[in-house]
C-alpha atoms as a PDB file:
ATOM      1  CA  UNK A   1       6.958  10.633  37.532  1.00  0.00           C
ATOM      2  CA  UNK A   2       9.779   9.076  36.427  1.00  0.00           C
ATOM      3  CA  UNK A   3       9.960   5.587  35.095  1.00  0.00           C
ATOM      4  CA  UNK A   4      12.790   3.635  33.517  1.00  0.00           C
ATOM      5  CA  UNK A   5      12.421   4.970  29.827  1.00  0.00           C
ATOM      6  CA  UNK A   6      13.106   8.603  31.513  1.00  0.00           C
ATOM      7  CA  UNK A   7      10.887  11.281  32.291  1.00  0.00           C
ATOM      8  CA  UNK A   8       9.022  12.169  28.991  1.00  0.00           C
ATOM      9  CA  UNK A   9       9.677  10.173  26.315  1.00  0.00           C
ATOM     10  CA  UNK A  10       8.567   6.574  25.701  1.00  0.00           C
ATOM     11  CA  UNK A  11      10.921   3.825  23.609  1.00  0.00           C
ATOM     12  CA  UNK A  12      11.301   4.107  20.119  1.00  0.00           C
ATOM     13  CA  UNK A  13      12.343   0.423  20.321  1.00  0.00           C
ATOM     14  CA  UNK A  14      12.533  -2.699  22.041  1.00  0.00           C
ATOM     15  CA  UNK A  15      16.349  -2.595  22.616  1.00  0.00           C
ATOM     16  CA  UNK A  16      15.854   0.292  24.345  1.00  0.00           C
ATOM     17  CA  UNK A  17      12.549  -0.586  26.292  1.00  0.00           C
ATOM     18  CA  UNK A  18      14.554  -3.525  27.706  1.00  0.00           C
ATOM     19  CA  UNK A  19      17.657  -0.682  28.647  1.00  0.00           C
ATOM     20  CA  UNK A  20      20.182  -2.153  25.885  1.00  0.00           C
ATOM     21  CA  UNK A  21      22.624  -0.464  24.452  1.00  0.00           C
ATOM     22  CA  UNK A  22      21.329   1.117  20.812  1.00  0.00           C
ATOM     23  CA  UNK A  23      23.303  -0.402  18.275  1.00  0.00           C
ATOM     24  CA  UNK A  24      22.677  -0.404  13.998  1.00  0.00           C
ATOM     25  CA  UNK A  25      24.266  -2.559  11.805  1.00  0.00           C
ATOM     26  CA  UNK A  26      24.894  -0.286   8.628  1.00  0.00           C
ATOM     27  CA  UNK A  27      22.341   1.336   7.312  1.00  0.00           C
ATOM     28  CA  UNK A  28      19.603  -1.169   9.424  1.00  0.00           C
ATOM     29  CA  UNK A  29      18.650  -0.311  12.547  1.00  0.00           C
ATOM     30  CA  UNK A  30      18.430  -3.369  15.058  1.00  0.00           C
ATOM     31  CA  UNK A  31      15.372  -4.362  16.869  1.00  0.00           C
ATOM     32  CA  UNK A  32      15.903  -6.869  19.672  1.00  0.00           C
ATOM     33  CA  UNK A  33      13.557 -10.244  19.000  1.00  0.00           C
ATOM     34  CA  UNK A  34      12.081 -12.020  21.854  1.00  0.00           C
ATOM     35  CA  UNK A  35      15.096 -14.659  22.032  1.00  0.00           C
ATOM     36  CA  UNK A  36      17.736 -11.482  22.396  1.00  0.00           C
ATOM     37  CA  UNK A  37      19.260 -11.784  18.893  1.00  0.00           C
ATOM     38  CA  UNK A  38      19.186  -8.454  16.696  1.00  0.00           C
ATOM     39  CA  UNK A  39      16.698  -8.681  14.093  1.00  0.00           C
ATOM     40  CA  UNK A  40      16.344  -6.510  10.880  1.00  0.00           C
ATOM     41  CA  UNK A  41      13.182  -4.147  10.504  1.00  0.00           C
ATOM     42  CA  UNK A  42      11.694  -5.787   7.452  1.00  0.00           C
ATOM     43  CA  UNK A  43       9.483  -2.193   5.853  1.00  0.00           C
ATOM     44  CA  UNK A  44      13.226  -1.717   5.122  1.00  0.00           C
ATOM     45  CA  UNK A  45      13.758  -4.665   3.207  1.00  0.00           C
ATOM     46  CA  UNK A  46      10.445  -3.985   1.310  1.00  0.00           C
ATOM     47  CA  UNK A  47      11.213  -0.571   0.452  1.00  0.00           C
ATOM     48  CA  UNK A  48      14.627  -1.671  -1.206  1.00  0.00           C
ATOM     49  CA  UNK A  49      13.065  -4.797  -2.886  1.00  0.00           C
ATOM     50  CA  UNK A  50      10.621  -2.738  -4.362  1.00  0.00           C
ATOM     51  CA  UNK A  51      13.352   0.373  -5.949  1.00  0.00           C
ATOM     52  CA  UNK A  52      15.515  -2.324  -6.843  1.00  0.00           C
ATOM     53  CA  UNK A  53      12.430  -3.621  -9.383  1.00  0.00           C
ATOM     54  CA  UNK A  54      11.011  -0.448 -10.202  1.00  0.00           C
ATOM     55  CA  UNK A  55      14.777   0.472 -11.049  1.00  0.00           C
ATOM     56  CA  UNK A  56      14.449  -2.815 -13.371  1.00  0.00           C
ATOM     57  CA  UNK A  57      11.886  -1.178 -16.116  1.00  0.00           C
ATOM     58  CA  UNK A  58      13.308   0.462 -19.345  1.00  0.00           C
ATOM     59  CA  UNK A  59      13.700   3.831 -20.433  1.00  0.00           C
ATOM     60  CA  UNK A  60      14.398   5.454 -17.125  1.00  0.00           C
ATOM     61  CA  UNK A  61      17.024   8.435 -19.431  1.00  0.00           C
ATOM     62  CA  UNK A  62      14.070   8.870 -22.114  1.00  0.00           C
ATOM     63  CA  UNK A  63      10.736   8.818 -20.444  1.00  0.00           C
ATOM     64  CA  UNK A  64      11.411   9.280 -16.243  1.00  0.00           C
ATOM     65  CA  UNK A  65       8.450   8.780 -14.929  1.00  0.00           C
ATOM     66  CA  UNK A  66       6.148   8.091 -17.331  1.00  0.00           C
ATOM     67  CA  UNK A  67       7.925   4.854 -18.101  1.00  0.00           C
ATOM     68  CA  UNK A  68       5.447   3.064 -15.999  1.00  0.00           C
ATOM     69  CA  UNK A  69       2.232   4.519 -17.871  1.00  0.00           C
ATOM     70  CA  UNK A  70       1.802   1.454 -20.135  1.00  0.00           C
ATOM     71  CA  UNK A  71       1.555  -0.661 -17.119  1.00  0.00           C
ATOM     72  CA  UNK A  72      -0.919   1.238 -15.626  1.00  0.00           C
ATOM     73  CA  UNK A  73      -2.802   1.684 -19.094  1.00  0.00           C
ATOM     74  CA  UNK A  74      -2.888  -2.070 -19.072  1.00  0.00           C
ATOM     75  CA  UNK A  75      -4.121  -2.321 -14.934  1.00  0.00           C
ATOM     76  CA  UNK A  76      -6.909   0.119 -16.363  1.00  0.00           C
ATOM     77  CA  UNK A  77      -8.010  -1.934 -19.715  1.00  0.00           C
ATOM     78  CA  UNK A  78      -7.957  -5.462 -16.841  1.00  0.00           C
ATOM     79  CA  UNK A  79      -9.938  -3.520 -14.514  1.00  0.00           C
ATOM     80  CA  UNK A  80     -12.668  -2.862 -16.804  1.00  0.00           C
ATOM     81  CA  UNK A  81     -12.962  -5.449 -18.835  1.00  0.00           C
ATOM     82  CA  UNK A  82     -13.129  -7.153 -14.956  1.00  0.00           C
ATOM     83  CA  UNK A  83     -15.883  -5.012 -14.188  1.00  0.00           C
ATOM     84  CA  UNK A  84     -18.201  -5.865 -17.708  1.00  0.00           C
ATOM     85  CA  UNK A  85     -17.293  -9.043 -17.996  1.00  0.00           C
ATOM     86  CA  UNK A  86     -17.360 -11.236 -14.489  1.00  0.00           C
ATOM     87  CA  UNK A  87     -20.131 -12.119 -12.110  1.00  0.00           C
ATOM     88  CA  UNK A  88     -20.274 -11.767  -8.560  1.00  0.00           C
ATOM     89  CA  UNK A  89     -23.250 -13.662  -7.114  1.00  0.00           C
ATOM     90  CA  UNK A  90     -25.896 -13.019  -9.796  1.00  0.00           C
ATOM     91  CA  UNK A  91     -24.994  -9.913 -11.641  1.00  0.00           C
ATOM     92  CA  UNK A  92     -21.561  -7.704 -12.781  1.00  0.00           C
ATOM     93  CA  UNK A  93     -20.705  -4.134 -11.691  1.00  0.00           C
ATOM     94  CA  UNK A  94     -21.861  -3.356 -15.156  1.00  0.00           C
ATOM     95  CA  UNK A  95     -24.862  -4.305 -14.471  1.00  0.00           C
ATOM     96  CA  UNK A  96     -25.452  -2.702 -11.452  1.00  0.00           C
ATOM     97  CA  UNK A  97     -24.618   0.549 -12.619  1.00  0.00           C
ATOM     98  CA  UNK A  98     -27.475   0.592 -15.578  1.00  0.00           C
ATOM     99  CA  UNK A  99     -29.531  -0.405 -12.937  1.00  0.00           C
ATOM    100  CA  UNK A 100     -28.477   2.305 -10.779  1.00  0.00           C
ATOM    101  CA  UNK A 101     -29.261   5.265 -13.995  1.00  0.00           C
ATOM    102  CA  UNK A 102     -32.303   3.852 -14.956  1.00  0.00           C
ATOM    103  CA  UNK A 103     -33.812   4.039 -10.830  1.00  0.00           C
ATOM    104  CA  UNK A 104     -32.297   7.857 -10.929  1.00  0.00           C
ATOM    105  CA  UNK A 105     -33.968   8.638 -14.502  1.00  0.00           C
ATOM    106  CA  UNK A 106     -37.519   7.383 -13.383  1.00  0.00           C
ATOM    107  CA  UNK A 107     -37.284   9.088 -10.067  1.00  0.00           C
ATOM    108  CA  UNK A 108     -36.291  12.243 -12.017  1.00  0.00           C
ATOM    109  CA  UNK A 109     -39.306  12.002 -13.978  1.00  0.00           C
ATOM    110  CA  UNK A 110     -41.378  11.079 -11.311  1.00  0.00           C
ATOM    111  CA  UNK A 111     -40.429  14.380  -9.784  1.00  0.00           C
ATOM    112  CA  UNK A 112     -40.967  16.324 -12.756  1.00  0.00           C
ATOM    113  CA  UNK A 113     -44.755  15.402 -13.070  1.00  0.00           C
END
């Protein structure tokens, strides 16, 4: 059966669900909007943004990668003191975990007698 995308393969875009020509603009590859003008695929457009800032932090030469480890010792330290610290409804995630190992240490005595 053939229909007017060809015989086996489905349209990778728009453009060329609607039979236009395929056309890129530099390194972007168009997509055709619904009012026929080109438009820019924006993951693109994050995926620079986002080198371009993590090309921003110091010490790329010295440390490479681990560069970014005091941010994400930092993320950790937030995180917890998060997690101890505020409430959600009545009680904190603290909380819920000593709740949590005291119910397992009584059932494992329980099961022990």
């Amino acid at each position: 059966m053939s229909d007017r995308w060809g015989p086996s393969r489905p349209p990778h875009r728009l453009g060329e669900a609607l039979g236009l020509p395929r056309q890129e603009l530099g390194q972007w590859p168009l997509v055709w909007g619904w009012t026929g003008d080109p438009l820019v695929i924006p993951e693109m457009l994050v995926r620079r943004k986002i080198r371009y800032f993590l090309q921003l932090v110091p010490g790329r030469q010295r440390f490479g990668m681990y560069r970014f480890l005091p941010f994400f010792f930092l993320l950790g330290g937030a995180m917890e003191w998060f997690m101890i610290n505020v409430r959600l409804g009545e009680e904190t995630f603290y909380d819920v975990y000593r709740r949590k190992r005291s119910e397992r240490q009584y059932e494992q005595r329980m099961e022990e007698r």
